[in-house]
N, C-alpha and C. Protein backbone atom coordinates (compact mmCIF):
# COMPACT_ATOMS: atom_id res chain seq x y z
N UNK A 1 -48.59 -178.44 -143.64
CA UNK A 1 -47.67 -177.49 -144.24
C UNK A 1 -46.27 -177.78 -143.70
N UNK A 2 -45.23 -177.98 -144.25
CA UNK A 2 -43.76 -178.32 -144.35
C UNK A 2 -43.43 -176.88 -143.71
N UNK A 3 -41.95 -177.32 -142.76
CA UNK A 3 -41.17 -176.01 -141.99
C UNK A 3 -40.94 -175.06 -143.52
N UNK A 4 -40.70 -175.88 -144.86
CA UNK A 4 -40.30 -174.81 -145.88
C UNK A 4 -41.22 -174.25 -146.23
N UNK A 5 -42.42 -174.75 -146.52
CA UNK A 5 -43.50 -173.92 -147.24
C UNK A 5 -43.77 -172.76 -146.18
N UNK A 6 -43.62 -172.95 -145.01
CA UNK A 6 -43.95 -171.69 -143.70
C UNK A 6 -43.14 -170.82 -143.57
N UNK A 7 -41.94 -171.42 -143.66
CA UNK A 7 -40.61 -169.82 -144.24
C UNK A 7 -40.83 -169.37 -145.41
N UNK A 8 -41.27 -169.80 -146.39
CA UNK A 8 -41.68 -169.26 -147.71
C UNK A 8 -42.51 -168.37 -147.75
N UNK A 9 -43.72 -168.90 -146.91
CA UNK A 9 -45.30 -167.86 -146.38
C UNK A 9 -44.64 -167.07 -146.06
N UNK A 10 -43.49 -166.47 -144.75
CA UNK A 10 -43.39 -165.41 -144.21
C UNK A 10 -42.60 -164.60 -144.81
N UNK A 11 -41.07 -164.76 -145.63
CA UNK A 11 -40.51 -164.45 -146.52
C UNK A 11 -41.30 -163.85 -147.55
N UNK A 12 -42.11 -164.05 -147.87
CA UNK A 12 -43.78 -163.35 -149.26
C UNK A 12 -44.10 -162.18 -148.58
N UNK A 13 -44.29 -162.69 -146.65
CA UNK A 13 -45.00 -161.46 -146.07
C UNK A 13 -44.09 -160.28 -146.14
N UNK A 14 -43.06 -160.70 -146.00
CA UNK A 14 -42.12 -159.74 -145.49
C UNK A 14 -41.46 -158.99 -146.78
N UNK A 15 -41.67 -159.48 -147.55
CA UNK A 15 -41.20 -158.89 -149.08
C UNK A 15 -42.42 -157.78 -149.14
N UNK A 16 -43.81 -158.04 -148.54
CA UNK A 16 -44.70 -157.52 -149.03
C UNK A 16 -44.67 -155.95 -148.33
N UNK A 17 -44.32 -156.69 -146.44
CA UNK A 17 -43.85 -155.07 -145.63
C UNK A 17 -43.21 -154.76 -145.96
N UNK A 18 -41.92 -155.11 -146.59
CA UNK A 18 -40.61 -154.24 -147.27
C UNK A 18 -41.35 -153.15 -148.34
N UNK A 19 -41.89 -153.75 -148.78
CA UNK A 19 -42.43 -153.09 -150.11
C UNK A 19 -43.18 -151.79 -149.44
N UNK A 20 -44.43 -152.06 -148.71
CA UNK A 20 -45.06 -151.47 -148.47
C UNK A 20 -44.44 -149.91 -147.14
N UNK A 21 -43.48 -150.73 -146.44
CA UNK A 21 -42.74 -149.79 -145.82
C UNK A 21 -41.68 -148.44 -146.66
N UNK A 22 -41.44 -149.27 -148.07
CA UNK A 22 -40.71 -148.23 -149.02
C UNK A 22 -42.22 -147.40 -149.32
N UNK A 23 -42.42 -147.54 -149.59
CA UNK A 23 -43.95 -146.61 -150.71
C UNK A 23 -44.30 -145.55 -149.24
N UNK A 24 -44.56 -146.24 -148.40
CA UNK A 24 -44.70 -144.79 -147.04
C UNK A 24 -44.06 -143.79 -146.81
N UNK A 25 -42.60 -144.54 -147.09
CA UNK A 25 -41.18 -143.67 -146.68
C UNK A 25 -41.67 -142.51 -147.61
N UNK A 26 -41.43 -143.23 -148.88
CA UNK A 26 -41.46 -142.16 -150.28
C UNK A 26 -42.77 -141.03 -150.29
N UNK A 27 -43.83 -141.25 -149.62
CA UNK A 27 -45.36 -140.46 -148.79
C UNK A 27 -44.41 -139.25 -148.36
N UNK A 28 -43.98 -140.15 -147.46
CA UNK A 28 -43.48 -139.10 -145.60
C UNK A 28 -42.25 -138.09 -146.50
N UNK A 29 -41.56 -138.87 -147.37
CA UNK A 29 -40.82 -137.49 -148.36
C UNK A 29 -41.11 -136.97 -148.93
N UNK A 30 -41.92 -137.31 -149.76
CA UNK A 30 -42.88 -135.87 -150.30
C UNK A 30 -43.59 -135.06 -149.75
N UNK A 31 -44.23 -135.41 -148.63
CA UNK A 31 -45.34 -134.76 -148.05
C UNK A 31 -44.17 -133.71 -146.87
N UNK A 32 -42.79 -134.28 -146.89
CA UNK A 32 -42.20 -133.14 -145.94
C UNK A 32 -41.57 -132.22 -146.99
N UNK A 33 -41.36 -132.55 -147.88
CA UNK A 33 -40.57 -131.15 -149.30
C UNK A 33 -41.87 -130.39 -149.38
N UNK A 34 -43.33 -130.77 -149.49
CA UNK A 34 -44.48 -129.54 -149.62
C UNK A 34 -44.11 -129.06 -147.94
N UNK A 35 -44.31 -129.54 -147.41
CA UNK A 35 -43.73 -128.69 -145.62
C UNK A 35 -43.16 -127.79 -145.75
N UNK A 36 -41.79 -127.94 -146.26
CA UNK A 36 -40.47 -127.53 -146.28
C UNK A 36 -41.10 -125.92 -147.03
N UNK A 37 -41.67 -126.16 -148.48
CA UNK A 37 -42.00 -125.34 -149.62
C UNK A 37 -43.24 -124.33 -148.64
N UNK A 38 -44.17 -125.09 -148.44
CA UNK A 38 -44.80 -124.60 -147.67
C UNK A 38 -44.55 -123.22 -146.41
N UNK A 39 -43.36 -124.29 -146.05
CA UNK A 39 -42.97 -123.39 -144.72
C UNK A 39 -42.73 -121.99 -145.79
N UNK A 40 -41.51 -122.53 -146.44
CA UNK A 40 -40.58 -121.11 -146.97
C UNK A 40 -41.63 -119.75 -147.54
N UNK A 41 -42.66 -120.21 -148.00
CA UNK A 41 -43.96 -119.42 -148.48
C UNK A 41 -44.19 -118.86 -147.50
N UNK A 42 -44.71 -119.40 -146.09
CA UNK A 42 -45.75 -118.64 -145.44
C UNK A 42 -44.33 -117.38 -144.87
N UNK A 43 -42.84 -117.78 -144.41
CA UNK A 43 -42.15 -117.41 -143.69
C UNK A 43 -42.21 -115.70 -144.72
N UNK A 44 -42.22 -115.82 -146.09
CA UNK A 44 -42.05 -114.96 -147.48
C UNK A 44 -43.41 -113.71 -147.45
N UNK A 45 -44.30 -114.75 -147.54
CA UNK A 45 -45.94 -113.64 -146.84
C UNK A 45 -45.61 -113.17 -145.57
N UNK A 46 -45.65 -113.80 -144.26
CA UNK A 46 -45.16 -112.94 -143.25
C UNK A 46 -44.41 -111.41 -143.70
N UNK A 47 -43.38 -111.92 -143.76
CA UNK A 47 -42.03 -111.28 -143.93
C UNK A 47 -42.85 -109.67 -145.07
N UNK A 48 -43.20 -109.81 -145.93
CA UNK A 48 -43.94 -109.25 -146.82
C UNK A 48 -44.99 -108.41 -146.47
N UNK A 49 -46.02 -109.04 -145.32
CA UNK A 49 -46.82 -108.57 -144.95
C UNK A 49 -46.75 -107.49 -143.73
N UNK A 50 -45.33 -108.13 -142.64
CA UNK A 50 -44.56 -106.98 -141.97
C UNK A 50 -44.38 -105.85 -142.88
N UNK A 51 -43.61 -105.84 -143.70
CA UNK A 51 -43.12 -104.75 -144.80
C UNK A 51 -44.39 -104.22 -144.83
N UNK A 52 -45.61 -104.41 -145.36
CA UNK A 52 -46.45 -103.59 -145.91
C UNK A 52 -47.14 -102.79 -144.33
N UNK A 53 -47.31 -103.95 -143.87
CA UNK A 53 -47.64 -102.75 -142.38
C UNK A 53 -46.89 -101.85 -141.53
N UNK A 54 -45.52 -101.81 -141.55
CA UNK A 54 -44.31 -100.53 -142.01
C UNK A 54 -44.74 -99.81 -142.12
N UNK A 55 -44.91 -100.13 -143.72
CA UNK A 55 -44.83 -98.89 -144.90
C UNK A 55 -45.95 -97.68 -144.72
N UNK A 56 -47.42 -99.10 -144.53
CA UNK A 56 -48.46 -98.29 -144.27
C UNK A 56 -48.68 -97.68 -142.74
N UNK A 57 -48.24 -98.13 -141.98
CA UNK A 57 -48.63 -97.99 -140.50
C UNK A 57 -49.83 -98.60 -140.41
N UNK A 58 -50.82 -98.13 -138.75
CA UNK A 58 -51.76 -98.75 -138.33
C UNK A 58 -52.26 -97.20 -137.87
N UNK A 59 -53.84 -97.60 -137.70
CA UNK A 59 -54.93 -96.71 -137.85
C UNK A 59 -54.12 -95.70 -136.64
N UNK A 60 -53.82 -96.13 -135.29
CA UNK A 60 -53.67 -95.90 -134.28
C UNK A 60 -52.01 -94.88 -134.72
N UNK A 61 -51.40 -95.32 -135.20
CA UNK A 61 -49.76 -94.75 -135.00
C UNK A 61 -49.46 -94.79 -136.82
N UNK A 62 -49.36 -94.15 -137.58
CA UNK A 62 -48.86 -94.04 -138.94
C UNK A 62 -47.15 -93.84 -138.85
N UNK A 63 -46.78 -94.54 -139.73
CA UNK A 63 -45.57 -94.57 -139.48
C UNK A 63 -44.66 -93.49 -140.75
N UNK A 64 -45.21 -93.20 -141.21
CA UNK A 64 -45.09 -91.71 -141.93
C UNK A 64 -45.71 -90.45 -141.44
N UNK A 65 -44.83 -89.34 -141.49
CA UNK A 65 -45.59 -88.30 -141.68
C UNK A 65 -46.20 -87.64 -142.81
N UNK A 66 -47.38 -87.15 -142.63
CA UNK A 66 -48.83 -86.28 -143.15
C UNK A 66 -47.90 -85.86 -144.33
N UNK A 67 -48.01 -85.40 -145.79
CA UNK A 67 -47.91 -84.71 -146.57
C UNK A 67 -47.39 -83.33 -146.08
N UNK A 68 -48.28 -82.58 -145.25
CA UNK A 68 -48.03 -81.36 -145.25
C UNK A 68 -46.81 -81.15 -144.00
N UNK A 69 -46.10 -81.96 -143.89
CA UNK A 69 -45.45 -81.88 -142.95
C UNK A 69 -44.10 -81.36 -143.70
């Protein structure tokens, strides 16, 4: 095998990691925008689910008073 045909071999390889290093990147960005989306959801339920245990209180301490009050 000629010094050219062996820079040629590795030049192929390396076109091939280029390639293959883009297509991961483009993985690792999508898979962090569902993160991102993800996050903002659960932060929205939390946030939501505080509110409702407020509103309602807990068995122990109600955070309203009784009707007949």
């Amino acid at each position: 095998m000629t010094m050219n045909e062996e820079i040629e071999k590795l030049e192929i390889k390396v076109s091939y990691l280029e390639a293959g290093i883009a297509e991961l990147n483009d993985v690792v960005v999508q898979q962090q925008k569902t993160i991102d989306t993800l996050s903002y959801s659960l932060e929205k339920m939390q946030e939501k689910l505080q509110s409702l245990i407020e509103e309602v209180g807990t068995p122990n301490r109600p955070s309203r008073r009784p009707p007949h009050y």
